[in-house]
Protein backbone atom coordinates (compact mmCIF):
# COMPACT_ATOMS: atom_id res chain seq x y z
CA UNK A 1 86.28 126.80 20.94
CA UNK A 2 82.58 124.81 19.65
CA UNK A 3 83.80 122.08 22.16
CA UNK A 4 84.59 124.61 25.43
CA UNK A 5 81.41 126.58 24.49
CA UNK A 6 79.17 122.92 24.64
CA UNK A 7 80.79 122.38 27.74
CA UNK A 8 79.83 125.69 29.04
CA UNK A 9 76.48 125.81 28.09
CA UNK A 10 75.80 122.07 29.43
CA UNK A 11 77.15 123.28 33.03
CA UNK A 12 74.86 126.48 32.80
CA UNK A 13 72.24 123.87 31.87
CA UNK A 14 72.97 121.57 34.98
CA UNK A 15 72.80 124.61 37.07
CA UNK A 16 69.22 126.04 36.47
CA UNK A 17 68.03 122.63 36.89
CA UNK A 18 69.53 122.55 40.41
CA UNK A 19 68.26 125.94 40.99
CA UNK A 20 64.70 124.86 39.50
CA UNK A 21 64.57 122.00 42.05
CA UNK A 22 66.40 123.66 45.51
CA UNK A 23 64.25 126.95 44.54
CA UNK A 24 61.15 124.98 44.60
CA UNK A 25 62.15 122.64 47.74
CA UNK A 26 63.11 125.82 49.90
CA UNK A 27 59.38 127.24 49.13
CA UNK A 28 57.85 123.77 50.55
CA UNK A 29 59.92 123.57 53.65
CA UNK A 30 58.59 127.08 54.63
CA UNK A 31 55.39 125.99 54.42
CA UNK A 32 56.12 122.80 56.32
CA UNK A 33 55.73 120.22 53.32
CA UNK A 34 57.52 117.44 51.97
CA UNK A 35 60.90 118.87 49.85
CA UNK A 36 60.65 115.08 47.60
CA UNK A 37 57.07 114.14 47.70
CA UNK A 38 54.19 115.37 45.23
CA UNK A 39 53.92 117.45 42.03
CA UNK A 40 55.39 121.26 41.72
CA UNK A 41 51.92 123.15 42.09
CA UNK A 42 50.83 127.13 41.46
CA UNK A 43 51.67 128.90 44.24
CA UNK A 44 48.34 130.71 43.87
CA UNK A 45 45.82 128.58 42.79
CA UNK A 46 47.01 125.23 43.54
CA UNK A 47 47.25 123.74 40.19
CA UNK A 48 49.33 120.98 39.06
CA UNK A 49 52.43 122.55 36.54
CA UNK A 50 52.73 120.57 33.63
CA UNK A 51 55.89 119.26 32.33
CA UNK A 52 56.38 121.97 29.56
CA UNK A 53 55.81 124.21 32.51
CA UNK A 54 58.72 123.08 34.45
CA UNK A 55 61.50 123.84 32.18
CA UNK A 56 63.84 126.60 33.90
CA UNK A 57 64.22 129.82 32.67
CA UNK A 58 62.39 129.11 29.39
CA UNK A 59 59.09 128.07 31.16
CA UNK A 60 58.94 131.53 32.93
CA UNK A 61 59.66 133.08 29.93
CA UNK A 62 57.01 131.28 27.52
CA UNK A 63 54.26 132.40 29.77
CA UNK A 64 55.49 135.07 30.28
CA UNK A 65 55.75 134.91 34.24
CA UNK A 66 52.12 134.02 34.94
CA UNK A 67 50.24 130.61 35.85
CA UNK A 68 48.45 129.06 32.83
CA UNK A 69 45.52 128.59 34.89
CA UNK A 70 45.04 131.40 37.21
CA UNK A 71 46.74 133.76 35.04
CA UNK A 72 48.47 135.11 38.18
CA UNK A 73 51.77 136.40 38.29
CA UNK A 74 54.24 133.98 39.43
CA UNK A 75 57.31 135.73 41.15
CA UNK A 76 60.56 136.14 39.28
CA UNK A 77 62.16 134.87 42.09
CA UNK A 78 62.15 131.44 40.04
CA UNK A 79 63.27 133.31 36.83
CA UNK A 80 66.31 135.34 38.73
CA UNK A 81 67.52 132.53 40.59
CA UNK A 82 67.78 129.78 37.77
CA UNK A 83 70.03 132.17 35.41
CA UNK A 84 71.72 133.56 38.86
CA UNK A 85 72.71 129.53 39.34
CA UNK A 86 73.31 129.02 35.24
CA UNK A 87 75.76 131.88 34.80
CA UNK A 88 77.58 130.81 38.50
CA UNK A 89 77.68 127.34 37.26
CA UNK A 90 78.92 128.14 33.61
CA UNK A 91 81.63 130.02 35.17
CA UNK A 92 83.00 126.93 37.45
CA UNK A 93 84.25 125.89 34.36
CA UNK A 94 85.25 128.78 32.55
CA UNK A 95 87.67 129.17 35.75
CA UNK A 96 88.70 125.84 36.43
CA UNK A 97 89.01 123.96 33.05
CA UNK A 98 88.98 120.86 33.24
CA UNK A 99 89.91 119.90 36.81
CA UNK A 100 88.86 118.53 40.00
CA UNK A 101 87.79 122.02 41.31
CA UNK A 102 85.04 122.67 38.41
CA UNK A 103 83.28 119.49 39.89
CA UNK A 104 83.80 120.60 44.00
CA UNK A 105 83.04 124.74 42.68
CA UNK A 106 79.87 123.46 41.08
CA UNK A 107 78.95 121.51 44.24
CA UNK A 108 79.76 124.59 46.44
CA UNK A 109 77.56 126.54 44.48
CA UNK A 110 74.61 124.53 44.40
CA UNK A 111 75.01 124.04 48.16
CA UNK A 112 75.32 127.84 48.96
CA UNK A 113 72.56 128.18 46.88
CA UNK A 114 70.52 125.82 48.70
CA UNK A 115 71.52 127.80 51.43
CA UNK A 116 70.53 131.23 50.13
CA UNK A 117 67.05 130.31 48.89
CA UNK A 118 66.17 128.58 52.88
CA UNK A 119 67.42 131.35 54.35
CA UNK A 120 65.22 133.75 52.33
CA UNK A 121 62.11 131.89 52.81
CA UNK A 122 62.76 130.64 56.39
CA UNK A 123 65.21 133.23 58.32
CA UNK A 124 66.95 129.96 59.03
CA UNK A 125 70.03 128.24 57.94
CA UNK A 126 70.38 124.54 58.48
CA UNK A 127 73.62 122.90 59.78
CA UNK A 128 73.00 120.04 57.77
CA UNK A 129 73.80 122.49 54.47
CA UNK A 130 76.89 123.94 56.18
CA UNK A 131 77.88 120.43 57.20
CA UNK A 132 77.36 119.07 53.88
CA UNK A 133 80.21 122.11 52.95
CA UNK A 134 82.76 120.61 55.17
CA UNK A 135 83.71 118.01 52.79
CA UNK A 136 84.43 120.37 49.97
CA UNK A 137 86.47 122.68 52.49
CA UNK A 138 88.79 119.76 53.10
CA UNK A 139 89.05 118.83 49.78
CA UNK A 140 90.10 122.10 48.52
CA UNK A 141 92.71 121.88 50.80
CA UNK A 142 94.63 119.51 48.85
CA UNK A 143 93.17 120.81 45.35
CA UNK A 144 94.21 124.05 45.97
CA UNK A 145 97.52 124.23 47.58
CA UNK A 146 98.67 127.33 46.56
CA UNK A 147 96.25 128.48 49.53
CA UNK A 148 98.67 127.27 52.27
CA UNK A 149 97.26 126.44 55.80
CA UNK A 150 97.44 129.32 57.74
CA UNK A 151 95.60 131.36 55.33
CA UNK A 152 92.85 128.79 55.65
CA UNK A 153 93.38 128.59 59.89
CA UNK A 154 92.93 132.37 59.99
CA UNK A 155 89.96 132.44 57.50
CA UNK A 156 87.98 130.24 59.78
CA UNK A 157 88.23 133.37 62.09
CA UNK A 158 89.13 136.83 60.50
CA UNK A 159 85.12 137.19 59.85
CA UNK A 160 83.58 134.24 61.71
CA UNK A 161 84.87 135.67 65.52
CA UNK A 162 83.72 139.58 64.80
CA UNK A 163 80.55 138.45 63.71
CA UNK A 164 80.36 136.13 67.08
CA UNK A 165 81.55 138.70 68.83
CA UNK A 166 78.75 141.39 67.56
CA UNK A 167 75.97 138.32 67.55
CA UNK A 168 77.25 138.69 71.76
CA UNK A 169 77.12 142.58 71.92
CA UNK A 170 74.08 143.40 69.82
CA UNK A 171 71.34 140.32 69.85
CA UNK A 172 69.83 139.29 66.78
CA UNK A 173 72.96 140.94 64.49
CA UNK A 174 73.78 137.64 63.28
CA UNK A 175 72.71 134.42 63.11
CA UNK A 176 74.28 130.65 64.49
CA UNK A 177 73.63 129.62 60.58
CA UNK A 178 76.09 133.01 59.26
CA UNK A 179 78.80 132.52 61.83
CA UNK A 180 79.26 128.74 60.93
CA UNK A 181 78.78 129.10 57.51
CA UNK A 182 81.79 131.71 57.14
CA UNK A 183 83.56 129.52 59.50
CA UNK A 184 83.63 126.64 56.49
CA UNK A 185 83.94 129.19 53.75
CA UNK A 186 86.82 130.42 55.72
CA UNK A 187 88.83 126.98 55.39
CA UNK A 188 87.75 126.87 51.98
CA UNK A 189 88.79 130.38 50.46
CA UNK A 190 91.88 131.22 53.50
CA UNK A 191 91.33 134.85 54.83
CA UNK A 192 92.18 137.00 51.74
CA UNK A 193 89.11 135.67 49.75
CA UNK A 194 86.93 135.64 52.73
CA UNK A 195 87.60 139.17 53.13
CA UNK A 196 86.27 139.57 49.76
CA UNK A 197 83.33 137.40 50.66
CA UNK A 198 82.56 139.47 53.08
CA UNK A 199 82.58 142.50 51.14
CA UNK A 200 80.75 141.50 48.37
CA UNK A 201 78.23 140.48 50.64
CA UNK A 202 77.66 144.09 52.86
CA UNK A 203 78.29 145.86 49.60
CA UNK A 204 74.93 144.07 48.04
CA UNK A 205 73.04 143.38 51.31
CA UNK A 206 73.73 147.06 52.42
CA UNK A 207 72.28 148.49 48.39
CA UNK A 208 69.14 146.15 49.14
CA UNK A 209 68.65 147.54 52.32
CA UNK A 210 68.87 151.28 51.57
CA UNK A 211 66.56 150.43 48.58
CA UNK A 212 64.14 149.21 50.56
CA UNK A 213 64.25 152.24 52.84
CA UNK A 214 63.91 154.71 50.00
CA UNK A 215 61.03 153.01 48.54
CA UNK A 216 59.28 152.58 52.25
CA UNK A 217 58.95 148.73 51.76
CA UNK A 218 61.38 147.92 54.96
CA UNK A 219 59.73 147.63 58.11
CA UNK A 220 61.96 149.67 61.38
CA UNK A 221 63.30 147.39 63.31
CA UNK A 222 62.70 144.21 60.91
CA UNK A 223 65.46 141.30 60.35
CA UNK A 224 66.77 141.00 56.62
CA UNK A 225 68.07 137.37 56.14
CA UNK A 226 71.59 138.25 55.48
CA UNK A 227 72.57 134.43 54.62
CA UNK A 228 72.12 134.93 50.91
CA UNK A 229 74.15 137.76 50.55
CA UNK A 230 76.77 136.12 52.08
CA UNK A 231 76.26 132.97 49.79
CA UNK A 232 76.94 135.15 46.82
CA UNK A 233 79.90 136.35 48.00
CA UNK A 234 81.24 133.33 49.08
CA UNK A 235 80.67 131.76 45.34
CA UNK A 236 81.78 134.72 43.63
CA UNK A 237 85.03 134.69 45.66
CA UNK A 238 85.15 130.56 45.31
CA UNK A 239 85.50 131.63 41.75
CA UNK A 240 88.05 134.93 41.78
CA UNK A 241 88.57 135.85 45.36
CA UNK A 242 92.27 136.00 44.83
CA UNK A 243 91.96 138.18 41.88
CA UNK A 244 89.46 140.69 43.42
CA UNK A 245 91.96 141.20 46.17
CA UNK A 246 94.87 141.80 44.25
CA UNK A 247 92.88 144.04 41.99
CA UNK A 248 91.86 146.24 44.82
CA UNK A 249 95.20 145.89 46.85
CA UNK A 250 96.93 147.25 43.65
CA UNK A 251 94.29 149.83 42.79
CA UNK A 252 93.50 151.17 46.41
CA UNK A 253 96.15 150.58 48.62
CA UNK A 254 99.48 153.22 48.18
């Protein structure tokens, strides 16, 4: 149990560091600067972090979410995504085990992530991030066979083509960067999990949205980057896609 728990903990560890570093690199790209080069700086006042000011989730926390320097609040964007990525990451292996899938889930995640945090701060989603899932799609293939082929073949479609075919009918409903990345998650998770996918992701874009409208804060007309909720559906159903369907197919369905 001590020895599961380490493991568990480490993997939670690896994955608010990846979130600490993509979070940070997605903020620099939308302001047109270098994702490797220079020191992480306020995003207020400019000034240089220091090293103890760097550590995820417990920097935030020790002062208490604003800059040493400025004393300005510092968004809890940073905060919420490195224990979003910790707890995702921790649970690659409290899924898998030890197995070849805890390594690909954890790379999955940390792409989709990567994904999430662009889209967010850009309204963009780069091919190079859903290219860079292809790999993994394949490779579940043979890691997870009890997802057969044509599950897979008709998961590249069952959400990818209506959300083409809506992107046709209704400008601006979707993006290029959605439609390709549920293509790849499609081959990855076969159509029963993208389904689920799917879901997850209208059921928390769609509360975000009508939260927004009751507290006056969204714009009419304006474009919510739906990328990320999509990215949080896709990991959660990476992890227990199968399980959610079943669940609801047996609870639901007569």
């Amino acid at each position: 149990m001590a020895y599961e728990i380490v493991i568990t903990v480490i993997f939670a560890l690896f994955g608010a560091c990846a979130a600490s570093f993509i979070n940070a690199g997605a903020l620099r790209r939308a302001k047109g600067e270098s994702n490797v080069k220079g020191r992480s700086r306020c995003p207020k006042c400019g000034q240089t972090l220091s090293w103890w000011e760097l550590i995820p989730i417990l920097s935030w926390l020790l002062v208490m979410g604003k800059c040493g320097s400025c004393d300005k609040p510092i968004s809890p964007r940073y905060l919420l995504t490195e224990l979003i990525c910790a707890f995702f990451s921790a649970m690659c292996y409290v899924r898998y085990g030890i197995s070849y899938m805890t390594p690909l889930s954890f790379g999955v995640i940390v792409i989709l992530l990567a994904i999430a945090l662009i889209d967010l701060s850009t309204m963009e989603i780069p091919d190079k991030l859903v290219i860079a899932l292809v790999p993994f799609a394949f490779a579940s293939v043979f890691l997870q066979p009890e997802i057969t082929i044509i599950p897979r073949v008709v998961g590249i479609i069952v959400v990818s083509l209506p959300m083409l075919v809506l992107a046709l009918v209704i400008p601006g409903a979707f993006g290029g960067g959605d439609i390709k990345l549920m293509a790849v998650c499609g081959l990855m998770l076969g159509w029963r999990s993208t389904l689920v996918a799917t879901f997850i992701a209208l059921l928390v874009g769609g509360g975000i949205a009508i939260s927004k409208m009751l507290r006056k804060k969204a714009e009419k007309g304006a474009h919510m980057p739906f990328g990320p909720h999509l990215c949080l559906g896709s990991a959660a159903a990476l992890l227990y896609g199968l399980e959610i369907y079943t669940w609801y197919i047996e609870s639901f369905i007569p």
